[in-house]
C-alpha atoms as a PDB file:
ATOM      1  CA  UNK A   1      50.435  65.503 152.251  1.00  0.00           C
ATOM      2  CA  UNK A   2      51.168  62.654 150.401  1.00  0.00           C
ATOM      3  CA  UNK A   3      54.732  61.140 150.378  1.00  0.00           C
ATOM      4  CA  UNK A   4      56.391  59.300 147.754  1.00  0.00           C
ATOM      5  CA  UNK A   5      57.828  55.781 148.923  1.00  0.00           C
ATOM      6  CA  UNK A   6      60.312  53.785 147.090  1.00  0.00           C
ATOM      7  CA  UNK A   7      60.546  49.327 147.851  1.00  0.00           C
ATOM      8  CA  UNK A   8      63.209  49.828 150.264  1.00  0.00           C
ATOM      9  CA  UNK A   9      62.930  49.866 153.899  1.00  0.00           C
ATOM     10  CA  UNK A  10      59.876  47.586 153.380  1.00  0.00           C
ATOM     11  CA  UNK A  11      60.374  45.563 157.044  1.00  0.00           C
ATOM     12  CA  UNK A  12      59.421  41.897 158.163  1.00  0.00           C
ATOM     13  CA  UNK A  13      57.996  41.083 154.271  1.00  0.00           C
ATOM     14  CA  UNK A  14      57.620  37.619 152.976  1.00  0.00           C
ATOM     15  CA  UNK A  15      58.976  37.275 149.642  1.00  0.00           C
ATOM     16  CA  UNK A  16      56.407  34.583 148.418  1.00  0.00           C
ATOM     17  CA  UNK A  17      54.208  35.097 145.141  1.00  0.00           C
ATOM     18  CA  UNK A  18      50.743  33.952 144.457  1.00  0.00           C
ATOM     19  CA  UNK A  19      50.016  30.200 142.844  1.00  0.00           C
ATOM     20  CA  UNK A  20      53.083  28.388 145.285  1.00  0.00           C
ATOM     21  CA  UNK A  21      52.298  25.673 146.890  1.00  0.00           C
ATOM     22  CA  UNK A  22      52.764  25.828 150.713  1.00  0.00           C
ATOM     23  CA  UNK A  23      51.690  28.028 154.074  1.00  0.00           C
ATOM     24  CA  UNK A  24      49.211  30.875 152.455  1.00  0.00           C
ATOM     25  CA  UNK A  25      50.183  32.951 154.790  1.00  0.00           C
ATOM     26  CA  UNK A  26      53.330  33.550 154.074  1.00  0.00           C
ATOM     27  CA  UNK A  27      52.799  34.098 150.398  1.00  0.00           C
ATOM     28  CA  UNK A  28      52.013  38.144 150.762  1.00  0.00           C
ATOM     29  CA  UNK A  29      54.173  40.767 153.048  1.00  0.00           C
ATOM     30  CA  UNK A  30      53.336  41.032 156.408  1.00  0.00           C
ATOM     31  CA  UNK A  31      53.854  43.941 158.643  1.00  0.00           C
ATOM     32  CA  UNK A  32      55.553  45.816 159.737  1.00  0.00           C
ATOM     33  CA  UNK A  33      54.861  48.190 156.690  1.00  0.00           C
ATOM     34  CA  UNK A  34      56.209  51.522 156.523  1.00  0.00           C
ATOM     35  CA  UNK A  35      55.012  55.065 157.792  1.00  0.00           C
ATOM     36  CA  UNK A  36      53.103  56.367 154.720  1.00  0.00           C
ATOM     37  CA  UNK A  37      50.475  58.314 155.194  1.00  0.00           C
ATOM     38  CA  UNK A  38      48.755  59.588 151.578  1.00  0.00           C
ATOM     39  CA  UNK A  39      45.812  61.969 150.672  1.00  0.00           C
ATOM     40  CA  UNK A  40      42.401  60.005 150.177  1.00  0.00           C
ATOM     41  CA  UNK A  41      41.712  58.188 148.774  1.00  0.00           C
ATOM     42  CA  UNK A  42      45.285  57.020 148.049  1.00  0.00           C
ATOM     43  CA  UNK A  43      47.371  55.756 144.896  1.00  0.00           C
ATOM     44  CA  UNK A  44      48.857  52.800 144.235  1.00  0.00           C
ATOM     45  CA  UNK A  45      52.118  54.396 142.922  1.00  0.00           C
ATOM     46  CA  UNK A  46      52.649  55.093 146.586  1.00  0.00           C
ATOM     47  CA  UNK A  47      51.738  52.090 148.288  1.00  0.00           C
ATOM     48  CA  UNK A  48      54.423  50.526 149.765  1.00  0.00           C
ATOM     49  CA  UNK A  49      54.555  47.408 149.159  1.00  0.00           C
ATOM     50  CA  UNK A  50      52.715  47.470 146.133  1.00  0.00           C
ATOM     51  CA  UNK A  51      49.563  45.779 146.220  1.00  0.00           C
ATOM     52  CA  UNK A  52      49.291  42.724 143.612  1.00  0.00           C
ATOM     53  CA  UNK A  53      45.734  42.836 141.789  1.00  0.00           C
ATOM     54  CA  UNK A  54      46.649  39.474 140.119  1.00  0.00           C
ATOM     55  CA  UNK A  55      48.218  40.917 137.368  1.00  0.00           C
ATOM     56  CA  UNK A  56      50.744  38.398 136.675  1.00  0.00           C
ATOM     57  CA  UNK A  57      48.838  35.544 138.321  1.00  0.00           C
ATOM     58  CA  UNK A  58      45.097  35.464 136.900  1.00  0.00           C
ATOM     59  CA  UNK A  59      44.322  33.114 134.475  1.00  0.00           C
ATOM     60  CA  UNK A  60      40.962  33.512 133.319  1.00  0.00           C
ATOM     61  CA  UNK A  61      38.742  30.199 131.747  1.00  0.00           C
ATOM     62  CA  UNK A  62      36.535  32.005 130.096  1.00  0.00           C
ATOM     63  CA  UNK A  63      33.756  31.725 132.489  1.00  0.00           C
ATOM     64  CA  UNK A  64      32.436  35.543 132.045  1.00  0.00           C
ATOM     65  CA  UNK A  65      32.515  35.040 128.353  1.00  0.00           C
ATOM     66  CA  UNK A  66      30.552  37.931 126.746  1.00  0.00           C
ATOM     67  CA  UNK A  67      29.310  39.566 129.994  1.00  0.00           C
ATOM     68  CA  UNK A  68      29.009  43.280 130.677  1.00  0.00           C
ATOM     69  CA  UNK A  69      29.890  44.696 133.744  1.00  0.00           C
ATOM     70  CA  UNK A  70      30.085  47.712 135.904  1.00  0.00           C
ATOM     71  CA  UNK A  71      32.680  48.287 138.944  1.00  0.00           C
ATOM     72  CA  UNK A  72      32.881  51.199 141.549  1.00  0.00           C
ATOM     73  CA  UNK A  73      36.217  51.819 142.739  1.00  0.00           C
ATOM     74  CA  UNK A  74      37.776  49.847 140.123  1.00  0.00           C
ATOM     75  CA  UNK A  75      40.793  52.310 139.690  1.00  0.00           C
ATOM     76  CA  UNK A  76      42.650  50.635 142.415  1.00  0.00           C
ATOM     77  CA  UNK A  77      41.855  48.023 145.398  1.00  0.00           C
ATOM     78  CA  UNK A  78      40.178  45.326 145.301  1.00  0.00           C
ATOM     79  CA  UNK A  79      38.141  46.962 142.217  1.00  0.00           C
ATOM     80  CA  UNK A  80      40.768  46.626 140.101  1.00  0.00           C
ATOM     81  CA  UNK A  81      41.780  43.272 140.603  1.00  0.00           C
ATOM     82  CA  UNK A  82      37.802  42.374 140.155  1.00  0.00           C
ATOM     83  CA  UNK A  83      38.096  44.361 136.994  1.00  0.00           C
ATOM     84  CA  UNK A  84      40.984  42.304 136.233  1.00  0.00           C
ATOM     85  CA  UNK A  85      39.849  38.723 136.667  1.00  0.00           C
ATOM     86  CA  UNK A  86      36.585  39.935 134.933  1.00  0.00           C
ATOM     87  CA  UNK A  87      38.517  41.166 131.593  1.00  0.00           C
ATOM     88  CA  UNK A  88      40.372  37.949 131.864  1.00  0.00           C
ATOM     89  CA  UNK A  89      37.396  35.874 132.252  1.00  0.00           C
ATOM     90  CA  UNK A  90      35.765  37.491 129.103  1.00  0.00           C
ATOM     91  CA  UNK A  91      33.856  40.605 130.774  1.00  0.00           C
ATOM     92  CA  UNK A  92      33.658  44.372 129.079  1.00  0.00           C
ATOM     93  CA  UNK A  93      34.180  46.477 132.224  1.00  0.00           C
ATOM     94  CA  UNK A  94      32.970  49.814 132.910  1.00  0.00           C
ATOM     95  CA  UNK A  95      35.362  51.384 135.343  1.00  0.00           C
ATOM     96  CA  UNK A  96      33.556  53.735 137.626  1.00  0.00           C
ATOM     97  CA  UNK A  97      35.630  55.691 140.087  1.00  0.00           C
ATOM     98  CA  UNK A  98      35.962  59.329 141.863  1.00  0.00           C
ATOM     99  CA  UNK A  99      38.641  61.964 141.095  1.00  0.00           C
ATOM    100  CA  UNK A 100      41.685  63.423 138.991  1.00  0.00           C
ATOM    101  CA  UNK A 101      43.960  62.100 141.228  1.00  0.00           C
ATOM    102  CA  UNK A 102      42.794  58.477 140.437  1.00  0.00           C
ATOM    103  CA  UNK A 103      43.107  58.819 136.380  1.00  0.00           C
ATOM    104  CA  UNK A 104      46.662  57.127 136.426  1.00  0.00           C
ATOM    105  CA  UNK A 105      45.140  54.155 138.128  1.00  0.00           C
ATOM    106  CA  UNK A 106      41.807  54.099 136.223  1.00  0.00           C
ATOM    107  CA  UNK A 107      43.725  54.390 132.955  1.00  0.00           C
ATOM    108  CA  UNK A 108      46.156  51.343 133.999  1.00  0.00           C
ATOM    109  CA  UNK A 109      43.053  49.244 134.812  1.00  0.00           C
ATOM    110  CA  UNK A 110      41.714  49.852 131.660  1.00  0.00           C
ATOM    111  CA  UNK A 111      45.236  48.889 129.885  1.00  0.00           C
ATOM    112  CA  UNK A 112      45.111  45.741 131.779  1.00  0.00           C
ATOM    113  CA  UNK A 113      41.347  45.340 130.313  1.00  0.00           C
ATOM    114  CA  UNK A 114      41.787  45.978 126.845  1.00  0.00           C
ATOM    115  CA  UNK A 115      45.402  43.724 127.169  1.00  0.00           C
ATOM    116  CA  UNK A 116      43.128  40.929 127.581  1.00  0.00           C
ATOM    117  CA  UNK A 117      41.032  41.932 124.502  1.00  0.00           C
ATOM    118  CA  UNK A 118      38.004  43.542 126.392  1.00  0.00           C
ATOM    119  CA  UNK A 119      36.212  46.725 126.178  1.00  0.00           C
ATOM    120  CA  UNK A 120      37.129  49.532 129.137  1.00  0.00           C
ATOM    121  CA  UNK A 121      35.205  52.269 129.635  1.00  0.00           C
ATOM    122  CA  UNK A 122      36.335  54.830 132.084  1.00  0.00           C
ATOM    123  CA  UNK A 123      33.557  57.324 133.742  1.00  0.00           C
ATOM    124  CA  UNK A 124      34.780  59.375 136.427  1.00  0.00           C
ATOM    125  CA  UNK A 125      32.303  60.876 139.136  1.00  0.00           C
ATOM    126  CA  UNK A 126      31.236  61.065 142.959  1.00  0.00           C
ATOM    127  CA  UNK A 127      28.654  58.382 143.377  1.00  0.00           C
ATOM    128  CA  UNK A 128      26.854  59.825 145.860  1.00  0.00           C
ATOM    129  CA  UNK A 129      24.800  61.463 143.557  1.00  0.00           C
ATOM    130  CA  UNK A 130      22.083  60.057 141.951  1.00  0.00           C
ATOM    131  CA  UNK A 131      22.415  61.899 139.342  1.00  0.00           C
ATOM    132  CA  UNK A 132      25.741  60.483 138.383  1.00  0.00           C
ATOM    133  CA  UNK A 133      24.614  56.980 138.962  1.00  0.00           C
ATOM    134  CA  UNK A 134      22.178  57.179 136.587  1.00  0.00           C
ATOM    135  CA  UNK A 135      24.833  58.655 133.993  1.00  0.00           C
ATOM    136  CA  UNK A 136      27.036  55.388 135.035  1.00  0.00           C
ATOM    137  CA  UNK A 137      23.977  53.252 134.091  1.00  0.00           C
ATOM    138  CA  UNK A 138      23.076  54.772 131.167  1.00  0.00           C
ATOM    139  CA  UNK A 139      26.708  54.748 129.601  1.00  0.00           C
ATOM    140  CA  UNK A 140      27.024  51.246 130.134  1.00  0.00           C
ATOM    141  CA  UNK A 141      24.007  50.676 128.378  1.00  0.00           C
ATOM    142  CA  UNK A 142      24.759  52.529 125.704  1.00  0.00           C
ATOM    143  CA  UNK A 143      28.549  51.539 125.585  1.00  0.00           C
ATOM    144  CA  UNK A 144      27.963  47.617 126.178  1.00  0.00           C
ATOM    145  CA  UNK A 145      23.781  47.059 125.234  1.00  0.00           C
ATOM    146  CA  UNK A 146      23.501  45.932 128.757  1.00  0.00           C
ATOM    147  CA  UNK A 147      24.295  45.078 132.158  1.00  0.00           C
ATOM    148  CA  UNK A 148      24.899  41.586 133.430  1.00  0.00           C
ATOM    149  CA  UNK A 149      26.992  42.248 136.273  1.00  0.00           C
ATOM    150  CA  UNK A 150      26.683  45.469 139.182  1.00  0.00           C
ATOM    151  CA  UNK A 151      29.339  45.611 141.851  1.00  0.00           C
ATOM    152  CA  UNK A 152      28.794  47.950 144.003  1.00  0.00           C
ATOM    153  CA  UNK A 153      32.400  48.417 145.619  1.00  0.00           C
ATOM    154  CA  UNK A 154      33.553  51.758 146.119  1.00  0.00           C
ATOM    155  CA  UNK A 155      33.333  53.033 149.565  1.00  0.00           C
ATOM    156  CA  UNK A 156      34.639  55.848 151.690  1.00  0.00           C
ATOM    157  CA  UNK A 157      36.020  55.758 155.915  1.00  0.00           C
ATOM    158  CA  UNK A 158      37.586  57.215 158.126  1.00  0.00           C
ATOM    159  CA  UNK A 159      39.504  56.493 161.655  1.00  0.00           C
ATOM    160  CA  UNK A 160      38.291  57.930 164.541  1.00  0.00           C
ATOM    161  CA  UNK A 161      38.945  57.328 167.926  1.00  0.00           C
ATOM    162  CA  UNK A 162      35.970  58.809 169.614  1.00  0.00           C
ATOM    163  CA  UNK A 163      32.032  59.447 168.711  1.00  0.00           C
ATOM    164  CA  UNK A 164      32.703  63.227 169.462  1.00  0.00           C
ATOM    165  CA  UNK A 165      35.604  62.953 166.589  1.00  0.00           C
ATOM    166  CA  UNK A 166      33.274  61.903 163.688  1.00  0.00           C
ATOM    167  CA  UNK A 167      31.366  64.701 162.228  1.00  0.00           C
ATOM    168  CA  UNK A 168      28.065  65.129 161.204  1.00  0.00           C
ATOM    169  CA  UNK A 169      29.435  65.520 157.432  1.00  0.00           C
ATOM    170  CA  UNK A 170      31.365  62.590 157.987  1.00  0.00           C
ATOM    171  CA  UNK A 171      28.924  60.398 158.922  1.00  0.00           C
ATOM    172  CA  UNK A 172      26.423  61.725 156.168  1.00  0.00           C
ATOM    173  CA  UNK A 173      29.230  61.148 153.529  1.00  0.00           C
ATOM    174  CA  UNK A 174      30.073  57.557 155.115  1.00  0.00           C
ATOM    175  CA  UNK A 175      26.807  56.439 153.939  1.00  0.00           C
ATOM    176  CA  UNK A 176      26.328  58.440 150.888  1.00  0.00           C
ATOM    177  CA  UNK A 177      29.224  57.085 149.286  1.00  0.00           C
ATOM    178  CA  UNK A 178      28.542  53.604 150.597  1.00  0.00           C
ATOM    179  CA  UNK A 179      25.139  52.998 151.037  1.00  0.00           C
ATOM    180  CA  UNK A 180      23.258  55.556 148.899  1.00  0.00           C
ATOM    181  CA  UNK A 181      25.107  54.724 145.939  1.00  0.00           C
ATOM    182  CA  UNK A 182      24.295  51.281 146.093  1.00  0.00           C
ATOM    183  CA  UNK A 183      20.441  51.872 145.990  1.00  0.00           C
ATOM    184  CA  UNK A 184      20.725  54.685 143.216  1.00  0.00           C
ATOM    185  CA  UNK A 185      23.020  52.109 140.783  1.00  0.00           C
ATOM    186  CA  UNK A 186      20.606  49.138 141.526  1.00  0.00           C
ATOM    187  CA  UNK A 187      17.650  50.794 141.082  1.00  0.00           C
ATOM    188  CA  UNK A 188      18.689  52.510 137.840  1.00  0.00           C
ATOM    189  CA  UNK A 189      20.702  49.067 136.421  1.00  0.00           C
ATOM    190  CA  UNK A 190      17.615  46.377 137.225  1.00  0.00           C
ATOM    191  CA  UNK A 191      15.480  47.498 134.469  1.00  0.00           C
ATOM    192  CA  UNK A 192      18.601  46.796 132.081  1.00  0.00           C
ATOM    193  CA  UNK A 193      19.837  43.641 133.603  1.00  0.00           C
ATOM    194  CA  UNK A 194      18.306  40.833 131.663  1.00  0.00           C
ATOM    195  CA  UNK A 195      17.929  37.120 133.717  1.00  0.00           C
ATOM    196  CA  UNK A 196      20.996  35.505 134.577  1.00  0.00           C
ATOM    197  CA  UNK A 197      22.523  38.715 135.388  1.00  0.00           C
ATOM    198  CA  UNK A 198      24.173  39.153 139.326  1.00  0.00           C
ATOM    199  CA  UNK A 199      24.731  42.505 141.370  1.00  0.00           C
ATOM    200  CA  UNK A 200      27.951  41.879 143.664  1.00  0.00           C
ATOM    201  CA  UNK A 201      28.252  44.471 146.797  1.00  0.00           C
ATOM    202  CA  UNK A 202      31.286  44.807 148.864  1.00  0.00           C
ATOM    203  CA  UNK A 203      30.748  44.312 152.708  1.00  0.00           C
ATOM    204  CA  UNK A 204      33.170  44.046 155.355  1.00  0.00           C
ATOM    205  CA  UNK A 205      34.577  41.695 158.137  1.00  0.00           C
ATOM    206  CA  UNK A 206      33.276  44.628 160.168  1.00  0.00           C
ATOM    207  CA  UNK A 207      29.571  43.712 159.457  1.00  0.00           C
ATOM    208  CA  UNK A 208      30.350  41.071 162.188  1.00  0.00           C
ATOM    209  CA  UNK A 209      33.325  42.309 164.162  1.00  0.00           C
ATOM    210  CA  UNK A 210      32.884  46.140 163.747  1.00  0.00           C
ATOM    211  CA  UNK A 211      36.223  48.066 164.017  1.00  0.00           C
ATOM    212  CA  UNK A 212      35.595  50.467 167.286  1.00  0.00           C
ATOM    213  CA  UNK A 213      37.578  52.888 165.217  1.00  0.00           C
ATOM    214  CA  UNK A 214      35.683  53.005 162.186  1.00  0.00           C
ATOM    215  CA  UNK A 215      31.861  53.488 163.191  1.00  0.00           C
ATOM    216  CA  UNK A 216      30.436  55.413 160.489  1.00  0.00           C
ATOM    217  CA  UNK A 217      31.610  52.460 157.617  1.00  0.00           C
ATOM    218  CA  UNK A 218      31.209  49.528 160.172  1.00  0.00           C
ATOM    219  CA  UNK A 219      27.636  50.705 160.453  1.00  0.00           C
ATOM    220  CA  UNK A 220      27.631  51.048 156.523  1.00  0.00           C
ATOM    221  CA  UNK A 221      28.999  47.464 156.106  1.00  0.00           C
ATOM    222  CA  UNK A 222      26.211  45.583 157.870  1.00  0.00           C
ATOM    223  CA  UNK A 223      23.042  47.445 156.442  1.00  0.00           C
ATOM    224  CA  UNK A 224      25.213  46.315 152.988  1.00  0.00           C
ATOM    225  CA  UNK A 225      24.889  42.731 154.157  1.00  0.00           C
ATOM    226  CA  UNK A 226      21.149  43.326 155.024  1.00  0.00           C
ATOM    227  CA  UNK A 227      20.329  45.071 151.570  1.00  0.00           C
ATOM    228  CA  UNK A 228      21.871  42.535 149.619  1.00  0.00           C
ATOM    229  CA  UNK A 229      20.090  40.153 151.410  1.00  0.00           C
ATOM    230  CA  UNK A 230      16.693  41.524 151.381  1.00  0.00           C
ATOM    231  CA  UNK A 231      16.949  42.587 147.372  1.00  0.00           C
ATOM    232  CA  UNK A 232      17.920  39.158 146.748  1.00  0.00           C
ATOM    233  CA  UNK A 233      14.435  37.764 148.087  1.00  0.00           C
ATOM    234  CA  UNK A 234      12.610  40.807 146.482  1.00  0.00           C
ATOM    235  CA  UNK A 235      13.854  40.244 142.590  1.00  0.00           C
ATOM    236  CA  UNK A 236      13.726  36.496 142.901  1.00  0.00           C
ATOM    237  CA  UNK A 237      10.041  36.958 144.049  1.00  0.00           C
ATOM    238  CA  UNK A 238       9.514  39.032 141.254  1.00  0.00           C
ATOM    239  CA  UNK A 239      10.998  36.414 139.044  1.00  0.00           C
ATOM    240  CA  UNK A 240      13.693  38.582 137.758  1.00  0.00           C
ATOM    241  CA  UNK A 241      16.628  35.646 137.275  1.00  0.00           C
ATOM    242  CA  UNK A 242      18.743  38.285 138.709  1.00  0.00           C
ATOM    243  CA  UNK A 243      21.003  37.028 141.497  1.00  0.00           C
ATOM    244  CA  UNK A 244      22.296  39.566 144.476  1.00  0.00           C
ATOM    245  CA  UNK A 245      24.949  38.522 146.759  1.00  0.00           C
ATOM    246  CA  UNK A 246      27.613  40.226 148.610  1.00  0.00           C
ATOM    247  CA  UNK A 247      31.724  39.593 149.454  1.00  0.00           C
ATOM    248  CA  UNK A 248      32.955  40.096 153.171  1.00  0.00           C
ATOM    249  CA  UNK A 249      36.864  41.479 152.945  1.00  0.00           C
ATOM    250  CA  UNK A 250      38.975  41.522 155.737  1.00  0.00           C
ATOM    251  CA  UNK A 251      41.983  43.200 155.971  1.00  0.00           C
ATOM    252  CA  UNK A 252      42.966  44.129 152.272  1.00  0.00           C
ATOM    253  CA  UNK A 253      45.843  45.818 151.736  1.00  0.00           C
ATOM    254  CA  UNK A 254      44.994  48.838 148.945  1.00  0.00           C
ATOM    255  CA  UNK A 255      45.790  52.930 149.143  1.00  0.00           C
ATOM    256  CA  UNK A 256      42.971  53.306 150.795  1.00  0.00           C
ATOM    257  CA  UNK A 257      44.362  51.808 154.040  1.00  0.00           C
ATOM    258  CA  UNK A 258      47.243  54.474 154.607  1.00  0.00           C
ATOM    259  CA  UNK A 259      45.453  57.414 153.443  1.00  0.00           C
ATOM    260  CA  UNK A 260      42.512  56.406 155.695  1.00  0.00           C
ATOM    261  CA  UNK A 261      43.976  54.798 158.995  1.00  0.00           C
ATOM    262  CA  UNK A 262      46.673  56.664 160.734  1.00  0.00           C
ATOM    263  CA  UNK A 263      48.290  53.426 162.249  1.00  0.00           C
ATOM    264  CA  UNK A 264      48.809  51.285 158.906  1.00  0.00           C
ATOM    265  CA  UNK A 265      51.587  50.047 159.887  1.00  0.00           C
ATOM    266  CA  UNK A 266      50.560  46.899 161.404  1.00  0.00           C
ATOM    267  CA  UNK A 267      47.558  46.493 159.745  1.00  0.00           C
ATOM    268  CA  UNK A 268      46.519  42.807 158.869  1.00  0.00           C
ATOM    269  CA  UNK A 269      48.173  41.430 161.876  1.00  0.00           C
ATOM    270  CA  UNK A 270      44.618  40.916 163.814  1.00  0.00           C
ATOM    271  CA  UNK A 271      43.821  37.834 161.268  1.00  0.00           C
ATOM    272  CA  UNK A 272      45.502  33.937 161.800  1.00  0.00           C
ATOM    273  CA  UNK A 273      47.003  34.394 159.197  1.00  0.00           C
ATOM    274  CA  UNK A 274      49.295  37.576 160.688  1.00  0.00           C
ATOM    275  CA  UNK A 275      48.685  39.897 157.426  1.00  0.00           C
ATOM    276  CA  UNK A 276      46.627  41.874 155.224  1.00  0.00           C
ATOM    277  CA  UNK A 277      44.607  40.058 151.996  1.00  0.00           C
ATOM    278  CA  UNK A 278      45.764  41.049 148.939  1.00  0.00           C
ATOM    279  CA  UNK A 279      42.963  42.234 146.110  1.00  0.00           C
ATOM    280  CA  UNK A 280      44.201  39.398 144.285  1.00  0.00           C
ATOM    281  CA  UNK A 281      43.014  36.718 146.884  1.00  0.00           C
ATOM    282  CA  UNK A 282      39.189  38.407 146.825  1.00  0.00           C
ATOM    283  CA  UNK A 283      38.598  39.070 143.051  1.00  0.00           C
ATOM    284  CA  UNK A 284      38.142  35.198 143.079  1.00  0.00           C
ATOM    285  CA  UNK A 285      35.449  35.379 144.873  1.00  0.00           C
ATOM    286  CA  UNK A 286      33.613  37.963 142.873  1.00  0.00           C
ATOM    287  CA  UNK A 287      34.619  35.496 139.494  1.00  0.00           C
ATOM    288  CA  UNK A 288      32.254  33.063 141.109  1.00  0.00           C
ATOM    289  CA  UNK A 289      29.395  35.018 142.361  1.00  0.00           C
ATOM    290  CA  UNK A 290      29.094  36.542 138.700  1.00  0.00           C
ATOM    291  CA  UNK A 291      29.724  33.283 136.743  1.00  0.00           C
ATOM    292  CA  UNK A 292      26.994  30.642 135.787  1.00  0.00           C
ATOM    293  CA  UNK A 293      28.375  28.280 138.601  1.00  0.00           C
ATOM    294  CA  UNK A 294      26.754  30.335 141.159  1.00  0.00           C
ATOM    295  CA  UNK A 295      23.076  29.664 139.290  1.00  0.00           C
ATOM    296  CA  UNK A 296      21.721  28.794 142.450  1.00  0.00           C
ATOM    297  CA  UNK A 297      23.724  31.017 144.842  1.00  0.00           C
ATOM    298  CA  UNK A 298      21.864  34.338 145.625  1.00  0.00           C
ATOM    299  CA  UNK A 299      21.026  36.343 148.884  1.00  0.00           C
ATOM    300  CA  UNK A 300      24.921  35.262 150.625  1.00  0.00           C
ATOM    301  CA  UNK A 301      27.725  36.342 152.031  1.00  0.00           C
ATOM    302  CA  UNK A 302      30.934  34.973 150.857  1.00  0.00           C
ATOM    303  CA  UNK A 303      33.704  35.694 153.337  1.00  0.00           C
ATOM    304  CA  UNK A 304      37.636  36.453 152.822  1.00  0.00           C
ATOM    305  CA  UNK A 305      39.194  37.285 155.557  1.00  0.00           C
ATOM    306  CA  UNK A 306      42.147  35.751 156.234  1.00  0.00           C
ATOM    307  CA  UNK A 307      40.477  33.168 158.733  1.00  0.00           C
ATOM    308  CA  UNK A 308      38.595  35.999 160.938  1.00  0.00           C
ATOM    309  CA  UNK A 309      35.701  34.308 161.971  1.00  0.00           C
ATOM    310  CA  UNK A 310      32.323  35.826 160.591  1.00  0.00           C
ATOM    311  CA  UNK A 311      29.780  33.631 162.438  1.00  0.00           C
END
């Protein structure tokens, strides 16, 4: 069941704030974090601490100015703090994510959004179905007259401790959610996304050092990498002008974690750095993959993960 948490009781946490000057890693809380397990795929109302999705930090410059975009998962995570930076950067944001129990999060993404004079549109609906990633395609088309950025970043795991503890549902699901998806939305957004335009999918430090716990997404993670990879060379080939690169998290610290990993409470302490990312500290990376100063930059894999080594 999930539990309600309030700030106190928080353990060994750094008080620093994004922007300072000085040791990044001791600008986020580091664990010890506290015993809170939550239904999946979390909230951020009960994450304790609260994650920061740069919502008093981001400045944007303007350098998404008049973009569309889509994001899965942008309710909470590191979605929202991509939807964020986008909004602030000048992007209309379609915010694509799963269930009822996420509408208090989707809804305060889109405040954010339309705070920084953007369009939000919220569509809620399991993107494992083709079906529905068509509908998220088509909406945004009719919504914003088309698509200049797809990022492909929900995802679903799971903890397990043994191969005869993951299911065959599990497994199916685990690359449904995160690898299906990926192809339905890119198929169905390419034929909208005029040149210039850039499709951003979410990997994982665990497409190079693969979590013995989490098979099923590890697995998912690296045949990401490989897509986005391959696509790239396919739609430059075809002269498309549309670029496709992908972001390698490490340890980010969203509601995903406790509702997904039984022991969250040191989580983030296998980096240098001694803690969890916040979604803050990737949606930069995202800015840049979508924005004109990556012209040239397609068919990579731009890593943030707290100095874990991805080579």
């Amino acid at each position: 069941m999930m539990t309600n948490q309030s700030n106190s009781g928080e353990g060994n946490h750094n008080t620093g704030t994004a922007g300072e000057q000085g040791n990044p890693a001791d600008r986020y809380p580091s664990p010890p974090f506290p015993k809170q397990p939550q239904e999946i795929p979390g909230k951020e109302s009960d994450l304790v601490p609260r994650a920061d999705h740069g919502e008093k930090t981001y400045r944007g410059s303007g350098r998404l100015t008049g973009k569309k975009a889509i994001i899965t998962g942008s309710d909470s995570g590191i979605g929202k703090a991509v939807a964020i930076a986008f909004a602030r950067e000048g992007a209309d944001v379609l915010i694509s994510y799963l269930a009822d129990m996420e509408d208090e999060d989707a809804e305060d993404t889109a405040a954010y959004i339309r705070e920084a004079g953007q369009q939000a549109v919220l569509l809620k609906g399991d993107i494992s179905r083709e079906q529905h990633c068509q509908h998220i395609i088509e909406t945004a088309v009719s919504e914003f007259g088309t698509i200049d950025i797809l990022v492909n970043n929900a995802a679903f795991q799971m903890s397990r401790k043994t191969l005869q503890d993951i299911s065959a549902d599990e497994w199916q699901k685990t690359f449904a959610v995160n690898i299906h998806s990926m192809f339905y939305l890119c198929k169905a957004a390419v034929p909208h996304m005029r040149p210039g335009s850039s499709i951003i999918n979410t990997t994982s430090v665990n497409a190079y050092e693969p979590n013995a716990t989490l098979l099923p997404y590890a697995a998912t993670k690296a045949a990401i990498q490989n897509f986005s990879a391959n696509l790239s060379q396919i739609l430059l080939e075809q002269r498309k002008g549309i670029r496709v690169n992908a972001v390698a998290p490490g340890p980010i610290w969203t509601p995903l974690i406790p509702s997904t990993i039984p022991e969250h409470e040191h989580f983030g302490e296998n980096t240098p750095f001694k803690r969890p990312g916040q979604p803050a500290e990737v949606a930069t990376a995202y800015v840049f993959l979508a924005s004109d100063e990556a012209n040239y930059v397609s068919g990579a894999t731009l890593p943030v993960t707290g100095g874990r080594i991805t080579i």
